[in-house]
Protein backbone atom coordinates (compact mmCIF):
# COMPACT_ATOMS: atom_id res chain seq x y z
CA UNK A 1 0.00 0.00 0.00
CA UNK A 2 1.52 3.53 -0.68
CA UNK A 3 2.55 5.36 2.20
CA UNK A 4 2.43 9.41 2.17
CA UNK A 5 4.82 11.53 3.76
CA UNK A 6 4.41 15.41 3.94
CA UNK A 7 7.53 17.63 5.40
CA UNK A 8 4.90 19.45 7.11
CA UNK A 9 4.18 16.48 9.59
CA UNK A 10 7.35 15.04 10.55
CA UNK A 11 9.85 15.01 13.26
CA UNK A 12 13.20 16.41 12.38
CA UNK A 13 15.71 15.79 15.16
CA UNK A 14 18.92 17.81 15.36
CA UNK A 15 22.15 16.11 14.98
CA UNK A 16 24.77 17.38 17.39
CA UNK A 17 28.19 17.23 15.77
CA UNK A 18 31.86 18.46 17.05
CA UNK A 19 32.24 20.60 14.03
CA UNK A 20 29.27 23.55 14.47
CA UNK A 21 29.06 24.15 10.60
CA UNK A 22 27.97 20.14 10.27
CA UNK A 23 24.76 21.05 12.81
CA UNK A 24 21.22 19.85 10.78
CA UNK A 25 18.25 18.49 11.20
CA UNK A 26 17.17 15.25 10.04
CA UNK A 27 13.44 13.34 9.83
CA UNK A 28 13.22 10.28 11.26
CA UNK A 29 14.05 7.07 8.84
CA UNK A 30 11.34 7.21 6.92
CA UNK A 31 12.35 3.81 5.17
CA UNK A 32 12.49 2.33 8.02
CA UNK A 33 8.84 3.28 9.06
CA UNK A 34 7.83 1.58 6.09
CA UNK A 35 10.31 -1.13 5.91
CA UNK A 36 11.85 -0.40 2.44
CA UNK A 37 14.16 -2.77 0.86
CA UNK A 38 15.49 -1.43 -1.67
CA UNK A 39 15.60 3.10 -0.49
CA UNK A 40 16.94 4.71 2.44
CA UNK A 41 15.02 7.91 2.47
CA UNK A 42 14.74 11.42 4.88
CA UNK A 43 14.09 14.71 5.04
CA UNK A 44 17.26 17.07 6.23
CA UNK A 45 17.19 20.49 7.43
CA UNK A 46 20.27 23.39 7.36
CA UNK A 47 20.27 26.24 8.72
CA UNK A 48 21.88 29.42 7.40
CA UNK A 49 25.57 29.16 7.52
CA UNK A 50 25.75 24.95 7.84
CA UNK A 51 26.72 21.83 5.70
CA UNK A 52 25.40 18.91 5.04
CA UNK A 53 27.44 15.90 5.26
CA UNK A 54 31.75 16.47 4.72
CA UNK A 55 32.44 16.36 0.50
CA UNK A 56 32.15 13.13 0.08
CA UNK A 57 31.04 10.37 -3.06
CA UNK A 58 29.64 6.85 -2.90
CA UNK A 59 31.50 4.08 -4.69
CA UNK A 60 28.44 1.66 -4.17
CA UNK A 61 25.27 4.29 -3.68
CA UNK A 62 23.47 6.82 -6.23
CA UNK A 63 21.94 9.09 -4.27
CA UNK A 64 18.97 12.14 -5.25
CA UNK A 65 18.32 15.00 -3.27
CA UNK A 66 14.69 16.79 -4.15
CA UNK A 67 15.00 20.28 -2.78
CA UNK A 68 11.44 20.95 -0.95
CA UNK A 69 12.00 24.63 0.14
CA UNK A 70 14.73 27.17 0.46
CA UNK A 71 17.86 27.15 -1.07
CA UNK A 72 22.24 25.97 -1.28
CA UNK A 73 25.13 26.38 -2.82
CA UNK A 74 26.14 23.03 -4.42
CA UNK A 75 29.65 21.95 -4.73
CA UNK A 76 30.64 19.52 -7.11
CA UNK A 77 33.66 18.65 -8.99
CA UNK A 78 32.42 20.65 -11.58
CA UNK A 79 32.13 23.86 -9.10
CA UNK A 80 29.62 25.40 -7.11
CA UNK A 81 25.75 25.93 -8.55
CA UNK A 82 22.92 27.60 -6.71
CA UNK A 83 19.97 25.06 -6.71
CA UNK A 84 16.75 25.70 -5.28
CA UNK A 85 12.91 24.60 -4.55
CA UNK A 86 12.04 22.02 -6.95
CA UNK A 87 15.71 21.24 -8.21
CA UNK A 88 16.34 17.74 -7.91
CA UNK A 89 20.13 16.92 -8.05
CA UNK A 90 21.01 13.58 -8.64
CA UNK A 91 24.99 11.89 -7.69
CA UNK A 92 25.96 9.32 -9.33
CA UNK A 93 28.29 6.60 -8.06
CA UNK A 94 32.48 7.73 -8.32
CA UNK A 95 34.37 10.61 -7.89
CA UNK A 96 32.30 12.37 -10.53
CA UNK A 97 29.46 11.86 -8.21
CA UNK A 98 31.05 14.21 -4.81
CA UNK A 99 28.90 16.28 -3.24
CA UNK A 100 28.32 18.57 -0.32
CA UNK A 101 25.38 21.62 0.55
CA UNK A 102 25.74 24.48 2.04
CA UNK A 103 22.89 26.75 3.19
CA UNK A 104 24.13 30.53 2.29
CA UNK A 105 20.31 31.66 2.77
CA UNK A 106 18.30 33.10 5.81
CA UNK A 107 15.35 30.72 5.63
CA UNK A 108 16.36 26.99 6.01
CA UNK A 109 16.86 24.61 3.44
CA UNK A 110 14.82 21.51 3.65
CA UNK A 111 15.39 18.84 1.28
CA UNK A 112 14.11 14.67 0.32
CA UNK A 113 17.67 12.61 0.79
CA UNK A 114 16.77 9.38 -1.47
CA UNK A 115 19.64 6.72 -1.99
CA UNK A 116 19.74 3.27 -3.01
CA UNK A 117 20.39 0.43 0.06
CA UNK A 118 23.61 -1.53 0.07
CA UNK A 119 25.00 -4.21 2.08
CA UNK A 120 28.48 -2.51 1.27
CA UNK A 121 29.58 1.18 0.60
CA UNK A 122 32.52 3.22 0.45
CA UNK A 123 32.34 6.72 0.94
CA UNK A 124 35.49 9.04 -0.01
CA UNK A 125 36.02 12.37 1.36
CA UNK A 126 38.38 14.39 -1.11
CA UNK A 127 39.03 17.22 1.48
CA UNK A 128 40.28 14.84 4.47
CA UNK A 129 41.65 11.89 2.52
CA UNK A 130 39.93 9.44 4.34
CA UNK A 131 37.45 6.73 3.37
CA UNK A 132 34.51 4.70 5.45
CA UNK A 133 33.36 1.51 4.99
CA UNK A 134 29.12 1.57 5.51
CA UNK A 135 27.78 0.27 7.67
CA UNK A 136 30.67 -0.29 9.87
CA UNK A 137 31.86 3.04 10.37
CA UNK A 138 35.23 2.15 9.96
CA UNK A 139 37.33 5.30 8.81
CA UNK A 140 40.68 5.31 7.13
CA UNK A 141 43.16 7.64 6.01
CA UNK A 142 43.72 6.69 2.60
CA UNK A 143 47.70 7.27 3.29
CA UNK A 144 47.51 4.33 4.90
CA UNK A 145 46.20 2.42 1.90
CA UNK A 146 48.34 -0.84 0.98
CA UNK A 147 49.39 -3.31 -1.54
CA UNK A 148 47.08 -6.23 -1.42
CA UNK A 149 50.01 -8.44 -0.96
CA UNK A 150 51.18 -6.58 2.44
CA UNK A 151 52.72 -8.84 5.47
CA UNK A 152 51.56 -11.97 3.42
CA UNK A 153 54.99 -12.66 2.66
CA UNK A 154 55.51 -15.03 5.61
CA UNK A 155 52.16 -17.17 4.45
CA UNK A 156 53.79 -20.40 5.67
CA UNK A 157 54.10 -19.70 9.12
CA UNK A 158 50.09 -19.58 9.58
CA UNK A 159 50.23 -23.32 8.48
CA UNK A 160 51.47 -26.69 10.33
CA UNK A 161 54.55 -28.22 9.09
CA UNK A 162 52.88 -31.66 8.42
CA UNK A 163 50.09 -29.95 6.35
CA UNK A 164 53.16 -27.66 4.29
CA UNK A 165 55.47 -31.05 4.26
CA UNK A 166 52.62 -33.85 3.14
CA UNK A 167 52.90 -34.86 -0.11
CA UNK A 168 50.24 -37.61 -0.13
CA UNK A 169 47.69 -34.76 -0.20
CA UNK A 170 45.70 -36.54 2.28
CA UNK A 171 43.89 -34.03 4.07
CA UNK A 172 41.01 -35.90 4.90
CA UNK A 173 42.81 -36.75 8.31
CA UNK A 174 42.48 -33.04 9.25
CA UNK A 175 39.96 -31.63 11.33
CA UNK A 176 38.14 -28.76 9.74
């Protein structure tokens, strides 16, 4: 059965971050209300002067924002663009894809966030060369990326010696 949200009826709940300029207001998980599958979907609020979310792009994750009233500066690698009420902006997956709002208006900006669910994503952030694994929350500086092959080099001594040294390939006599 559809379900019908309005902006004018829900409950946005401010998000207390460290940073004051990251400060908004967010609806509660309105997939979640309806048990979605597939969309993660909310309303966010900024006030004059604040961010949304660090610049950032999904490697796994499109993502559309539908702007419901006010208005932002949009940076993208492309620049920075005005949009406004009724723009909807859509991010692709990539680099190409980065993103980040900023509310340079007196009234507050208030718009539909709308992105696809994943099991996995990975979230880069350009300005702090770091990158998260969702839904873990596990943040890395990207200067600490490394070859795939790193402290592998020493394989054998993870294995017993009569495993490495049979050569009758009987493993059967192993537990598992």
């Amino acid at each position: 059965m559809p379900k019908i949200f309005s902006v004018d009826n829900v409950v946005f709940e401010e998000k207390k971050i460290s940073i004051p300029e990251f400060v908004w207001k967010i609806s509660e998980k309105l997939s979640e209300k309806v048990d979605s599958k597939k969309m993660h979907f909310n309303f966010v609020s900024l006030d004059k002067g604040k961010f949304s979310y660090p610049y950032h792009s999904h490697r796994n994750t499109e993502e559309l924002f539908v702007i419901i009233s006010g208005s932002a500066i949009l940076r993208t690698p492309n620049g920075f663009k005005e949009v406004k009420e009724g723009d909807v902006i859509f991010m692709e997956m990539g680099d190409s894809g980065a993103h980040q709002l900023y509310n340079h208006k007196k009234d507050p900006l208030v718009y539909l966030d709308i992105r696809i669910k994943t099991d996995v994503d990975i979230v880069d952030y350009p300005d702090s060369n770091k990158v998260n694994i969702l839904p873990y929350m596990d943040i890395f500086k990207l200067k600490d990326k490394v070859d795939y092959f790193e402290g592998e080099a020493e394989v054998k001594k993870h294995w017993p010696e009569e495993i490495l040294n049979d050569t009758s390939m009987n493993l059967g006599r192993y537990p598992s």
